[in-house]
C-alpha atoms as a PDB file:
ATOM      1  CA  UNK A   1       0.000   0.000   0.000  1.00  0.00           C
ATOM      2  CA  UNK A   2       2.862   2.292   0.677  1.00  0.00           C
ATOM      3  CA  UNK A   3       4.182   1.403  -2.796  1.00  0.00           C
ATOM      4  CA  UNK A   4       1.591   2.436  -4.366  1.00  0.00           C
ATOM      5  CA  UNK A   5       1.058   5.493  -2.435  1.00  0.00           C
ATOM      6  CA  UNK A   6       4.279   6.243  -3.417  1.00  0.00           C
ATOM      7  CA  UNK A   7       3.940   5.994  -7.098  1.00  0.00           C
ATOM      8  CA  UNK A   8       0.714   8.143  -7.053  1.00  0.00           C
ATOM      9  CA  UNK A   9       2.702  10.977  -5.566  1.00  0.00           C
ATOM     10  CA  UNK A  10       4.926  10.502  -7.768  1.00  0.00           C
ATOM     11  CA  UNK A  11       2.793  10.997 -10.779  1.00  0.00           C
ATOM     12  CA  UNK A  12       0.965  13.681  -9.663  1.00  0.00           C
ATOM     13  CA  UNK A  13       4.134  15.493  -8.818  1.00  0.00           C
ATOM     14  CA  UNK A  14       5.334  15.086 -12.612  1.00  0.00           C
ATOM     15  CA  UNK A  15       1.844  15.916 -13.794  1.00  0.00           C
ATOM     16  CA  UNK A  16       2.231  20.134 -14.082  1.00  0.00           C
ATOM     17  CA  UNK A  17       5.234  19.361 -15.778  1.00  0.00           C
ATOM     18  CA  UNK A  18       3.487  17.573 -18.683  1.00  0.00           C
ATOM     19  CA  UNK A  19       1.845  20.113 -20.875  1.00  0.00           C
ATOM     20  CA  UNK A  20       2.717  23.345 -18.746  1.00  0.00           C
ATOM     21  CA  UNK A  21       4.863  24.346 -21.341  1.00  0.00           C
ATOM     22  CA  UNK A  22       2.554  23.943 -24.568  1.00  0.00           C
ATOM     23  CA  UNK A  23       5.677  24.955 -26.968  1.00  0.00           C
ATOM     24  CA  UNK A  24       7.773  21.194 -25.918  1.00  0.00           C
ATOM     25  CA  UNK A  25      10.259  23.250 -24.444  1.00  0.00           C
ATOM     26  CA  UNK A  26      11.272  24.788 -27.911  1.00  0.00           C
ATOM     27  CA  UNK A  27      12.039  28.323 -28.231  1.00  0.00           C
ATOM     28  CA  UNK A  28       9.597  29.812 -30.162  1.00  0.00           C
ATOM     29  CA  UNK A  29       9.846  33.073 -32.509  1.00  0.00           C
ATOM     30  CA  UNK A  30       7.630  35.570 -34.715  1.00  0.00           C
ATOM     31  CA  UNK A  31       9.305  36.365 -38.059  1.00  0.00           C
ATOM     32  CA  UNK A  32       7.841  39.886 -39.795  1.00  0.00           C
ATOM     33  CA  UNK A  33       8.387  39.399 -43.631  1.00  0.00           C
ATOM     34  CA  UNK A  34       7.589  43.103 -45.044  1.00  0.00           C
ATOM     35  CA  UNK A  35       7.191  43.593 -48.788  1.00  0.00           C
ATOM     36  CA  UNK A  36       8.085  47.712 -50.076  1.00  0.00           C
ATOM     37  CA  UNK A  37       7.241  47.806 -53.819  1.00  0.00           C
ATOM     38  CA  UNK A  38       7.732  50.915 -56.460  1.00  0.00           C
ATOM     39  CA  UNK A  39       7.418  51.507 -60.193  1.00  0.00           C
ATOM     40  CA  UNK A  40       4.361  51.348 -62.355  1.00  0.00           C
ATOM     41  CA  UNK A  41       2.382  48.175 -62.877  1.00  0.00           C
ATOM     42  CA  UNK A  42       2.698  46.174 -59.393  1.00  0.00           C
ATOM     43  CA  UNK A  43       0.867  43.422 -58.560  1.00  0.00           C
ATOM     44  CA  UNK A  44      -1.150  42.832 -55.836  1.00  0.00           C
ATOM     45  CA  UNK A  45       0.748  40.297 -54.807  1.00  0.00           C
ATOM     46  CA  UNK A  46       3.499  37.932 -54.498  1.00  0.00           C
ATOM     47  CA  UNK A  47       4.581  34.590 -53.086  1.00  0.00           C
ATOM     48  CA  UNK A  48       6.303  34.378 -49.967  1.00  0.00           C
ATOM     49  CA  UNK A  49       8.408  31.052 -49.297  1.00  0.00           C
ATOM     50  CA  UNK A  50       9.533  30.634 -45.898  1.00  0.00           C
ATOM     51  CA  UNK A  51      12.083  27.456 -45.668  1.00  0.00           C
ATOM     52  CA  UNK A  52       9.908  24.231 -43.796  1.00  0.00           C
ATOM     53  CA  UNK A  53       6.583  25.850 -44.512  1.00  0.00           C
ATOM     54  CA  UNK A  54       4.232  26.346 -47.221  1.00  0.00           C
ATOM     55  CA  UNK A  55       3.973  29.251 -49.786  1.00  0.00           C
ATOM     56  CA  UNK A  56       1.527  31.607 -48.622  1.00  0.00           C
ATOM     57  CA  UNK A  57       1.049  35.219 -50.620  1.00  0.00           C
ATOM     58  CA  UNK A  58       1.880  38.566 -49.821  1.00  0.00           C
ATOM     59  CA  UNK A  59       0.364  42.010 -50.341  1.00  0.00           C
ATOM     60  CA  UNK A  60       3.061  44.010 -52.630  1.00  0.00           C
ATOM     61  CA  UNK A  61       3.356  46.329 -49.623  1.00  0.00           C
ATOM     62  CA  UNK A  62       2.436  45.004 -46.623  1.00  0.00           C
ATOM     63  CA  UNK A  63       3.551  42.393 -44.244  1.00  0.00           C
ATOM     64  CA  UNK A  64       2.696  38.793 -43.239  1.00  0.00           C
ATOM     65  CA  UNK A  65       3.350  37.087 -39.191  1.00  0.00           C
ATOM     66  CA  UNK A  66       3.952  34.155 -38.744  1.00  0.00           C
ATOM     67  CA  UNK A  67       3.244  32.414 -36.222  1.00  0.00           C
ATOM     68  CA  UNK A  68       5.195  30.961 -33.444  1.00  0.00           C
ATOM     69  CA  UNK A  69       8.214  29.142 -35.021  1.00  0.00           C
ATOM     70  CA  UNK A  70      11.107  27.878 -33.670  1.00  0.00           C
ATOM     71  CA  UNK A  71      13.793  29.877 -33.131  1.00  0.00           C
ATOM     72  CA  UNK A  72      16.624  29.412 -35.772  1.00  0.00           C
ATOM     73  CA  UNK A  73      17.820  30.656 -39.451  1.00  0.00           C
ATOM     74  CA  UNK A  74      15.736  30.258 -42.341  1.00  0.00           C
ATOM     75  CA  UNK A  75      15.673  31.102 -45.998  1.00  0.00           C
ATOM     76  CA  UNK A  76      12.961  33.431 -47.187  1.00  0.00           C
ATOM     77  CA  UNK A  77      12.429  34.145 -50.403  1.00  0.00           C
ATOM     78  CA  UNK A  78       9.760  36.467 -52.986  1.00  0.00           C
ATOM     79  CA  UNK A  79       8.492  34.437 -55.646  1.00  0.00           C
ATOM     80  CA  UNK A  80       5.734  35.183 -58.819  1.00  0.00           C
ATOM     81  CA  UNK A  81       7.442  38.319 -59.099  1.00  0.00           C
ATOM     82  CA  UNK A  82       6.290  38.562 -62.498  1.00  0.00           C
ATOM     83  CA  UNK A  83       7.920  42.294 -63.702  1.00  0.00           C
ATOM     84  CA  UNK A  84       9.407  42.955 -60.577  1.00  0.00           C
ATOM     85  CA  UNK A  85      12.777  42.590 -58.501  1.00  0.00           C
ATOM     86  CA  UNK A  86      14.028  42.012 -55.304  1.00  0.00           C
ATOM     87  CA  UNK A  87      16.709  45.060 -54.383  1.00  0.00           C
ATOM     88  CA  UNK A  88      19.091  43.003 -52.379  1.00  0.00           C
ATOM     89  CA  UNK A  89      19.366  39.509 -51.333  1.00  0.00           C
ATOM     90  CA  UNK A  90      16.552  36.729 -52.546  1.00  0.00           C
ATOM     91  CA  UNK A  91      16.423  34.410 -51.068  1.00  0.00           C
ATOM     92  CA  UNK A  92      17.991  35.542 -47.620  1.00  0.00           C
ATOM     93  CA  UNK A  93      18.285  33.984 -44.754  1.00  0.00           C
ATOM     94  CA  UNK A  94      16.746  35.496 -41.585  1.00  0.00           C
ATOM     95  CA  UNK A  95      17.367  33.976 -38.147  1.00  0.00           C
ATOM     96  CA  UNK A  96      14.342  34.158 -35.710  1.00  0.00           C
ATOM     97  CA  UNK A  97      15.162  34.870 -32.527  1.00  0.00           C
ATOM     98  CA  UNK A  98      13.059  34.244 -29.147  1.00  0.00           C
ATOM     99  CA  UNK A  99      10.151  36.625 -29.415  1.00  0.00           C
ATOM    100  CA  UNK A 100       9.597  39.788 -28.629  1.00  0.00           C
ATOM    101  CA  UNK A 101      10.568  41.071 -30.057  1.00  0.00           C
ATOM    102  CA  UNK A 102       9.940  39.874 -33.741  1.00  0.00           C
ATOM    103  CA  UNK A 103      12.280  38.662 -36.514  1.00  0.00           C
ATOM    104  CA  UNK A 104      12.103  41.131 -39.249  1.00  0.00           C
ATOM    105  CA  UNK A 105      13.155  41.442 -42.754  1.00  0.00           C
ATOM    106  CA  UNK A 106      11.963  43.493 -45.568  1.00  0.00           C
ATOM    107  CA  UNK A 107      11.925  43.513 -49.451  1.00  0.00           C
ATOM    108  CA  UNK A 108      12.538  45.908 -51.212  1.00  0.00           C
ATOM    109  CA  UNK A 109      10.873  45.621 -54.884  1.00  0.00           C
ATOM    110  CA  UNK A 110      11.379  47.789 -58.407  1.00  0.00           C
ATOM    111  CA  UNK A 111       8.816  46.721 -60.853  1.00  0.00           C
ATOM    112  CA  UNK A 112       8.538  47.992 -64.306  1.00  0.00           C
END
């Protein structure tokens, strides 16, 4: 009986350690991506490719959060450009830090 008395202390003990920290004990950061377009005929948009994750799109000026990640160096990179260019570096690679504050980086864009 004390055994087992024992082991339910035990587990009960451990038990605000399991799932108190809902990021797995990863640090976890916000990366800004901000898109500054000039020149006649921009679109409305582009593709923004963030290394691990999906393409999502982008406003030709504007921004896009991401969500939690986890902290380390990734590529980013403007895509469907169409008659546009990137003014420095593309793709880049931007490390996320531990939030806040945010990761930022931010395109510049000429289209013609």
């Amino acid at each position: 009986m004390k055994a087992k008395l024992i082991l339910v202390l035990l587990i009960l003990a451990a038990l605000p350690a399991c799932g108190s920290d809902p990021t797995g004990g990863v640090e976890r950061g916000v990366l800004v991506v901000i898109t500054e377009s000039v020149g006649p005929n921009i679109p409305a948009t582009y593709t923004l490719n963030v290394g691990g994750f999906p393409p999502t799109p982008i406003s030709s000026n504007g921004e896009e959060v991401s969500p939690p990640i986890p902290v380390g160096p990734y590529s980013v990179e403007l895509t469907d450009l169409a008659n546009c260019a990137v003014q420095g570096q593309n793709p880049r690679t931007v490390q996320v830090v531990e939030s806040p504050p945010p990761s930022e980086t931010t395109f510049n864009v000429e289209c013609t």
